[in-house]
N, C-alpha and C. Protein backbone atom coordinates (compact mmCIF):
# COMPACT_ATOMS: atom_id res chain seq x y z
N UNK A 1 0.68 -17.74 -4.68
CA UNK A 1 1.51 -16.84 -5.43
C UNK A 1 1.85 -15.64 -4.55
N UNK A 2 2.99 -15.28 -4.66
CA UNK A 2 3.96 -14.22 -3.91
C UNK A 2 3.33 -12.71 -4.24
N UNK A 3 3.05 -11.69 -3.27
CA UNK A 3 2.65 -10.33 -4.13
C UNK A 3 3.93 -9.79 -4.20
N UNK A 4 4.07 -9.06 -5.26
CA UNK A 4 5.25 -8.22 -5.44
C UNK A 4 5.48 -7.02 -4.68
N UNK A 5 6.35 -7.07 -4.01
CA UNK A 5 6.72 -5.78 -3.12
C UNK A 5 6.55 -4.66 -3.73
N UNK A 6 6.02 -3.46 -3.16
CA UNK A 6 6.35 -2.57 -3.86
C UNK A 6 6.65 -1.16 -2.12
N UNK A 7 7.94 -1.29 -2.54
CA UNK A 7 8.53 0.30 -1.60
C UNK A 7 7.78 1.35 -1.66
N UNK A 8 7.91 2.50 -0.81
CA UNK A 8 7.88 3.76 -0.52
C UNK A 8 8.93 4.57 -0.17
N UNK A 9 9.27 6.18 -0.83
CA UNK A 9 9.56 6.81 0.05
C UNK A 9 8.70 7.63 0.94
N UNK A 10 9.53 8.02 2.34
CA UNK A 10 8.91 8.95 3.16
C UNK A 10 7.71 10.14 2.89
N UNK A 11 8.26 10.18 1.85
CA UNK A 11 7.44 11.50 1.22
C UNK A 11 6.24 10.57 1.12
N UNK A 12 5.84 9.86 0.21
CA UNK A 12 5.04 8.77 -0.63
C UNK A 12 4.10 8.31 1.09
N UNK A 13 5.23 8.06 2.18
CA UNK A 13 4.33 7.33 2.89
C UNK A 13 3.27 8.60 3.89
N UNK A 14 3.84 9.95 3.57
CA UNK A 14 3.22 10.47 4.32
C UNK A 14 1.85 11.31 3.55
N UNK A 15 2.18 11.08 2.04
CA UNK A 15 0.63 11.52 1.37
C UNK A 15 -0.37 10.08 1.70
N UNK A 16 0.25 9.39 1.87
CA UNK A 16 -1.05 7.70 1.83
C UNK A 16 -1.71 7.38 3.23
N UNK A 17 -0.90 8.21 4.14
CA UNK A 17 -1.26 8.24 6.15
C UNK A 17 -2.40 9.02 6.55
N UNK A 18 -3.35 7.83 6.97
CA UNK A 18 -4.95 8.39 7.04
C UNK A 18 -4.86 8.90 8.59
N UNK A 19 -4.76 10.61 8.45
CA UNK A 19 -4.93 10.73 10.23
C UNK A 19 -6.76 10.91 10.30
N UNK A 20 -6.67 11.09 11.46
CA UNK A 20 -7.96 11.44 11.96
C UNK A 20 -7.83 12.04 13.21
N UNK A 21 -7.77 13.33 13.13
CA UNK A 21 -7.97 14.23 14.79
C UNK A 21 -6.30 14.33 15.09
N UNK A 22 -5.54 14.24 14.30
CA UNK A 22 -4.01 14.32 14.49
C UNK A 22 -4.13 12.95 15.27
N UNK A 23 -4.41 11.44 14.89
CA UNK A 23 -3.96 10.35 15.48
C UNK A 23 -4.36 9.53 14.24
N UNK A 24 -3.31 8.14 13.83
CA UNK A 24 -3.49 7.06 12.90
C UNK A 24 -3.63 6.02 13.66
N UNK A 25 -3.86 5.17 12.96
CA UNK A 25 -4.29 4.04 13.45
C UNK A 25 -3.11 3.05 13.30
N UNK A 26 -2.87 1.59 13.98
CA UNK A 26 -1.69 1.05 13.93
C UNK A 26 -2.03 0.01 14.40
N UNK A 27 -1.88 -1.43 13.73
CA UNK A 27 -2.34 -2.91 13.63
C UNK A 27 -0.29 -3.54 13.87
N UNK A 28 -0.41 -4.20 15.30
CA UNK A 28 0.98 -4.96 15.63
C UNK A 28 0.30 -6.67 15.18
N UNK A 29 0.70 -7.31 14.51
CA UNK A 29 0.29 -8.91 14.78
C UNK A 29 1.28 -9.63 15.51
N UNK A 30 0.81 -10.31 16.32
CA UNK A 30 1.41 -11.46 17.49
C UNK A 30 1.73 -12.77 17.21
N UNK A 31 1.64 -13.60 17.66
CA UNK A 31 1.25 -15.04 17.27
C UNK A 31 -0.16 -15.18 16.94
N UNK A 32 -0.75 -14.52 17.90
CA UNK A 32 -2.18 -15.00 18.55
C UNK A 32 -2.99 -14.34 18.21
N UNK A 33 -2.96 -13.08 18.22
CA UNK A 33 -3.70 -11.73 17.87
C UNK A 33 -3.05 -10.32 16.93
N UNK A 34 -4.14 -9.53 16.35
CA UNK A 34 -3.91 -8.31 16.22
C UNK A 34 -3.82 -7.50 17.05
N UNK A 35 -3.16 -6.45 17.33
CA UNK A 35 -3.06 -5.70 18.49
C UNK A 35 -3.44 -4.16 17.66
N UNK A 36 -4.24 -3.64 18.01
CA UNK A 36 -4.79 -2.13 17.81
C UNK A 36 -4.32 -1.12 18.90
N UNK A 37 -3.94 -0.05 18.33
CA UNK A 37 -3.77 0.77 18.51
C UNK A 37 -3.82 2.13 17.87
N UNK A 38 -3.88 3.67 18.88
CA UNK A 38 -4.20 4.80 18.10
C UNK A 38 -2.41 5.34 18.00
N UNK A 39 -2.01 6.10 17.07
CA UNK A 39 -1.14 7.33 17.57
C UNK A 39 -0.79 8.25 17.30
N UNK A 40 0.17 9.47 17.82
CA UNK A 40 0.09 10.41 17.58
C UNK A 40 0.28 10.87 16.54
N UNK A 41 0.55 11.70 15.42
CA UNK A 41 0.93 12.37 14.62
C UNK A 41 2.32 12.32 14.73
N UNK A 42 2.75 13.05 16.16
CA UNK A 42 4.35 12.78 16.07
C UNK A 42 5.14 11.73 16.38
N UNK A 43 4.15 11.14 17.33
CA UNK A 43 4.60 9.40 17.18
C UNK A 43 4.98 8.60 16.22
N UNK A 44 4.14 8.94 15.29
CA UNK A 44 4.00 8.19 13.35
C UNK A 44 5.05 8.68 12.88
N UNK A 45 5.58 10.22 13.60
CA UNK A 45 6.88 10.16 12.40
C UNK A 45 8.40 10.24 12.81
N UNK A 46 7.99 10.17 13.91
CA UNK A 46 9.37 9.69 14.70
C UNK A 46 9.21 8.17 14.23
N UNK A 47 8.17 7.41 13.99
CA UNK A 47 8.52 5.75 13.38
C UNK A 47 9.17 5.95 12.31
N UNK A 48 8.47 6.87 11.40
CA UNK A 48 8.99 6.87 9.74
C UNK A 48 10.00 7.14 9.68
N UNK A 49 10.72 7.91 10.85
CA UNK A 49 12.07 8.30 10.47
C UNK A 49 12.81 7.62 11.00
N UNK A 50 12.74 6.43 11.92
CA UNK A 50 13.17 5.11 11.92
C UNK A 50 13.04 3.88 11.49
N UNK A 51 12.19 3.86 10.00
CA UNK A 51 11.96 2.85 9.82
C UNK A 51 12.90 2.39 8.92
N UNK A 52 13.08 1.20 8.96
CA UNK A 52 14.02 0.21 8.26
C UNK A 52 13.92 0.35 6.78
N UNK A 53 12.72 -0.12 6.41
CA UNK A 53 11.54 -0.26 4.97
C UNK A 53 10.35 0.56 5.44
N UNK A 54 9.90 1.08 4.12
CA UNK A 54 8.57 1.34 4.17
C UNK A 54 8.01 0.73 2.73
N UNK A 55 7.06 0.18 3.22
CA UNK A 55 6.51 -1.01 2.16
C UNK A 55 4.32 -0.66 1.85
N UNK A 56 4.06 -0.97 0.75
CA UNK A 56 2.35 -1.17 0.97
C UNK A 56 2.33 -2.43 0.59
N UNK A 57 1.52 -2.81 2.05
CA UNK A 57 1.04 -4.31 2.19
C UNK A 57 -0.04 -4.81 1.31
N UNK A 58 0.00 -6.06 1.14
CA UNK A 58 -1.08 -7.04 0.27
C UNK A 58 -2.53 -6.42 0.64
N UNK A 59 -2.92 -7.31 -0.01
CA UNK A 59 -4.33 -7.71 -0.17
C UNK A 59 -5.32 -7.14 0.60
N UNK A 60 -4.83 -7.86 1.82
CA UNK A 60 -5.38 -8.38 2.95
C UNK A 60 -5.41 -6.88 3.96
N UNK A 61 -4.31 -6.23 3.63
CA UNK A 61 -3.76 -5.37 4.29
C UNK A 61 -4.78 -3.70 3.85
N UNK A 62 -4.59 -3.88 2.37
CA UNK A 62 -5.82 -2.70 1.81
C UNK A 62 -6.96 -2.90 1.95
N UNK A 63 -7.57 -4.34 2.07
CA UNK A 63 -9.09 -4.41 2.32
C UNK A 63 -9.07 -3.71 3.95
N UNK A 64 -8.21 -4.14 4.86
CA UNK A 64 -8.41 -3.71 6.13
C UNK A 64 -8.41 -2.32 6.37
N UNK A 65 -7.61 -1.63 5.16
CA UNK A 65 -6.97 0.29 5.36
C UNK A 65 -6.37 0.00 6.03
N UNK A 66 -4.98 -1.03 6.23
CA UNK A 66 -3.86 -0.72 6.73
C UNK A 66 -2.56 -1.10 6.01
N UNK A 67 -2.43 -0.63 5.24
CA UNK A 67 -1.39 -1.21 3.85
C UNK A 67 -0.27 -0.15 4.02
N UNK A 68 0.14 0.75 4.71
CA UNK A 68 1.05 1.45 5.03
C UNK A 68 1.76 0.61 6.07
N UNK A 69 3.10 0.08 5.35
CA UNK A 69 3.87 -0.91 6.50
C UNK A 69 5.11 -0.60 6.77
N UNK A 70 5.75 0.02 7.93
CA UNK A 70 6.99 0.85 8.51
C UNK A 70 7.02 -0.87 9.41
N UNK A 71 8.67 -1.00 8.85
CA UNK A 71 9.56 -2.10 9.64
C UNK A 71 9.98 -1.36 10.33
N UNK A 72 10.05 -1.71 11.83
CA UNK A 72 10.44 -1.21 12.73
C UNK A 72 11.04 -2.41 13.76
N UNK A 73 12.43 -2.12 13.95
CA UNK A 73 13.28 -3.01 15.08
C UNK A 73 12.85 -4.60 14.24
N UNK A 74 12.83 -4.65 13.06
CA UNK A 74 12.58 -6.46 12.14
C UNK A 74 11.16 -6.57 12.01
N UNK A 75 9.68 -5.88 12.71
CA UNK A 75 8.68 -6.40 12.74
C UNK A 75 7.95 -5.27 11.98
N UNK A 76 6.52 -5.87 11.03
CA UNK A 76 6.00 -4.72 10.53
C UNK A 76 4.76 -4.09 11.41
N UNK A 77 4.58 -2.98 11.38
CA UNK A 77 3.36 -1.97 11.54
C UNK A 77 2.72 -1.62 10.57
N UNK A 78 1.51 -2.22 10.46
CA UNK A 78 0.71 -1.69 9.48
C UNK A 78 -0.82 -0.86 10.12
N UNK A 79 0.26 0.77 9.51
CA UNK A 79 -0.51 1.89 9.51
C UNK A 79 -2.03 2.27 8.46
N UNK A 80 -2.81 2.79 9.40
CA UNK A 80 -4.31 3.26 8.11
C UNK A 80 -3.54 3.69 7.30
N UNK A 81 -4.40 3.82 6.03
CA UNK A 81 -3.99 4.68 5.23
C UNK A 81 -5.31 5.00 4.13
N UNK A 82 -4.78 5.73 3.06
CA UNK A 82 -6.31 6.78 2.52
C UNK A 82 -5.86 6.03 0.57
N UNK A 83 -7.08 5.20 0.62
CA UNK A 83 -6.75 3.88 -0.44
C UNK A 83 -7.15 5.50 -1.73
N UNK A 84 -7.62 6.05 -1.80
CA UNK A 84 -7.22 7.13 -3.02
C UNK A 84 -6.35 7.70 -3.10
N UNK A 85 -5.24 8.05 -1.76
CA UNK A 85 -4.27 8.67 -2.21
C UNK A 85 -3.12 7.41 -2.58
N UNK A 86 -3.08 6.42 -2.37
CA UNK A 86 -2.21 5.50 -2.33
C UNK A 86 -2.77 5.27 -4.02
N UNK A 87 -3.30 4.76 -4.59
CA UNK A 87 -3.91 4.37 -5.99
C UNK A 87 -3.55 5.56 -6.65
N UNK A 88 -3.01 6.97 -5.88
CA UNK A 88 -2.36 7.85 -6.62
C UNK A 88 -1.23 7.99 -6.64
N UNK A 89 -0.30 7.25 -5.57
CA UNK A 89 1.28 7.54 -5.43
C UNK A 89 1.69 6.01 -6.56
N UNK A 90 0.34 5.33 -6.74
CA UNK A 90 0.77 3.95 -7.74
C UNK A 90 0.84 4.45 -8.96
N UNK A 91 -0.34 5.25 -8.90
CA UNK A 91 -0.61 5.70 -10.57
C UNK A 91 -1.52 4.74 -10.90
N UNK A 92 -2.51 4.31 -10.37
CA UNK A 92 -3.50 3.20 -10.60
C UNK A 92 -4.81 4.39 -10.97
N UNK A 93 -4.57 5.76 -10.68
CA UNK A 93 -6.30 6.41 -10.30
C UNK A 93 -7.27 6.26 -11.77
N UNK A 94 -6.22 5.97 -13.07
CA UNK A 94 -6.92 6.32 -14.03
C UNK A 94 -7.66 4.65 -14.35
N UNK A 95 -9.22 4.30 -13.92
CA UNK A 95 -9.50 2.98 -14.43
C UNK A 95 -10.74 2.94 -15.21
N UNK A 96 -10.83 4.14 -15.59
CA UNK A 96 -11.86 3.68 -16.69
C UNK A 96 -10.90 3.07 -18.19
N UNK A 97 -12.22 3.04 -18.98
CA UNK A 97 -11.57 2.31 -20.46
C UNK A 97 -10.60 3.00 -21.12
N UNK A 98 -10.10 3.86 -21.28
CA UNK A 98 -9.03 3.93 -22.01
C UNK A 98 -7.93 4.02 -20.85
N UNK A 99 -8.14 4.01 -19.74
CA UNK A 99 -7.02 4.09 -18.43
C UNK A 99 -6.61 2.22 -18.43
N UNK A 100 -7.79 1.47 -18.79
CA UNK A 100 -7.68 0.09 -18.73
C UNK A 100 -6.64 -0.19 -19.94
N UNK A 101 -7.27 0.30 -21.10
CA UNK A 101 -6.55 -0.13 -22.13
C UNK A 101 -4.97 0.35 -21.99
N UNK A 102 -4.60 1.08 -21.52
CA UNK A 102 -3.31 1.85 -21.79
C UNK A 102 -2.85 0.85 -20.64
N UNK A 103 -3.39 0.68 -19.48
CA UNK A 103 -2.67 -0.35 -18.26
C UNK A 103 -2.05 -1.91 -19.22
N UNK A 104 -3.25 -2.07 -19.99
CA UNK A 104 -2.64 -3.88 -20.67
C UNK A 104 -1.97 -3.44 -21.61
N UNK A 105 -1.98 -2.74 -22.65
CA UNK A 105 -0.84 -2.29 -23.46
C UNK A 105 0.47 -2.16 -22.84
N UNK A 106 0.32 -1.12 -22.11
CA UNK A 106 2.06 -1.34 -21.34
C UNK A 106 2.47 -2.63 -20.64
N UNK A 107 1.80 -3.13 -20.27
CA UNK A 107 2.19 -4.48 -19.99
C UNK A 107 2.09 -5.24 -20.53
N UNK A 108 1.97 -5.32 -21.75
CA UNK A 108 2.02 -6.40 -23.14
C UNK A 108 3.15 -5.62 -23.50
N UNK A 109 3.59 -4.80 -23.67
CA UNK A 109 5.15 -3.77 -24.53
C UNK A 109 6.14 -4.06 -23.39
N UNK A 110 5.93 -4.60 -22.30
CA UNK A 110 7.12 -5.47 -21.98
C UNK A 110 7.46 -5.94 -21.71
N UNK A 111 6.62 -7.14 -22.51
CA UNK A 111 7.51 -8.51 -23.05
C UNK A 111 7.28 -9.62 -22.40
N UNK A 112 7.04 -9.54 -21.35
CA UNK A 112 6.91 -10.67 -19.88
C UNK A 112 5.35 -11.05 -19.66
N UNK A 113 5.31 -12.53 -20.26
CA UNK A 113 3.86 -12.91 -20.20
C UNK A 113 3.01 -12.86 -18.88
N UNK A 114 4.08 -13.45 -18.42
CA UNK A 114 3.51 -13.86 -16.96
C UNK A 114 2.84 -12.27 -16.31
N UNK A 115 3.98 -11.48 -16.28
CA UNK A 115 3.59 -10.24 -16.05
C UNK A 115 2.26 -9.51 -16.59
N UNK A 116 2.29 -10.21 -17.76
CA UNK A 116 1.27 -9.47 -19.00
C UNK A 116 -0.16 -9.94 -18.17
N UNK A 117 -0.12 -11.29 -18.02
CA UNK A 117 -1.49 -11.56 -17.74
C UNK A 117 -1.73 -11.38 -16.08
N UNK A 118 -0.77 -10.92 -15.33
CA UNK A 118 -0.81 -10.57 -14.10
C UNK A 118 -1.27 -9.13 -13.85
N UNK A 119 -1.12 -8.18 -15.12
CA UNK A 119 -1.47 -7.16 -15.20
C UNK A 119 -2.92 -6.94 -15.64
N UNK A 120 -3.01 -7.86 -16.75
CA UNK A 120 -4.21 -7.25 -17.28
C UNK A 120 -5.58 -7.70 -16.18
N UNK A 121 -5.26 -9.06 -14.98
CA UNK A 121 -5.68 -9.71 -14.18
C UNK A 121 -5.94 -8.51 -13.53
N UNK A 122 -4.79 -7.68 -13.01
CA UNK A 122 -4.75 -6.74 -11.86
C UNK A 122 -5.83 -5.56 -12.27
N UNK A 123 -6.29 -5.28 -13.47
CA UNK A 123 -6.84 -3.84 -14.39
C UNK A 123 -8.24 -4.31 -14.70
N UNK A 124 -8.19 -5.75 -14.52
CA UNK A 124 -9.89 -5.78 -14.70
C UNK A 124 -10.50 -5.82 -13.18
N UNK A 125 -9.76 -6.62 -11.70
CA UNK A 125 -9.95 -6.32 -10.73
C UNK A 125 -10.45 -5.09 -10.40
N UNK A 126 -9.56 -3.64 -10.46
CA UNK A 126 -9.63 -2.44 -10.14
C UNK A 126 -10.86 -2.26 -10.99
N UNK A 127 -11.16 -2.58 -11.77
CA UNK A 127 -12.36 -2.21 -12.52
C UNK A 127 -14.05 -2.16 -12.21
N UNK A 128 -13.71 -3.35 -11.27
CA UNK A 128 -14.93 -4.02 -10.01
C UNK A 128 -15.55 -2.75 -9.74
């Protein structure tokens, strides 16, 4: 199953950008390998202000802290990033029980099963 995209703006991508010492971190994939790298502060935003998309990556991408993804020249960069402020630019921060309940309610009020149980799937996860 497909994850659903979800965009950023600039603004959005620069509260979720985990520096450390004025440098982020930055994951290129190859064929073959991940490629690591550090960079600058102004490096990171001379990208952002060329980037094509700015996207937060799957799964795979937040377990790693690199779910901040600037397309750049067709290929993505996935930048660290700070998984509390991002769960705040979602609007995910509220997960206790009545933050749960109000998450499956709105997604039962509209309308779309599939959605419905993809949500309430997604609200007991965060709950972990």
């Amino acid at each position: 199953m497909e994850e659903e995209k979800i965009y950023l703006e600039k603004e959005q991508a620069l509260k979720i950008a985990k520096f450390n010492d004025g440098q982020i971190h930055c994951f290129l994939s190859t064929n073959i390998a991940l490629i690591g790298a550090d960079h600058s502060k102004e490096s990171f935003m001379e990208d952002l202000e060329k980037a094509e998309t700015i996207e937060v990556g799957g799964k795979l991408c937040r377990a790693m802290n690199h779910a901040l993804v600037l397309w750049l020249n067709g290929e993505p960069h996935f930048f660290e990033h700070n998984e509390e402020e991002l769960k705040k630019v979602l609007g995910i921060e509220n997960t206790n029980e009545q933050g749960l309940r109000e998450k499956i309610l709105n997604e039962c009020m509209q309308g779309d099963s599939n959605k419905t149980a993809k949500g309430i799937l997604s609200a007991l996860q965060e709950r972990k």
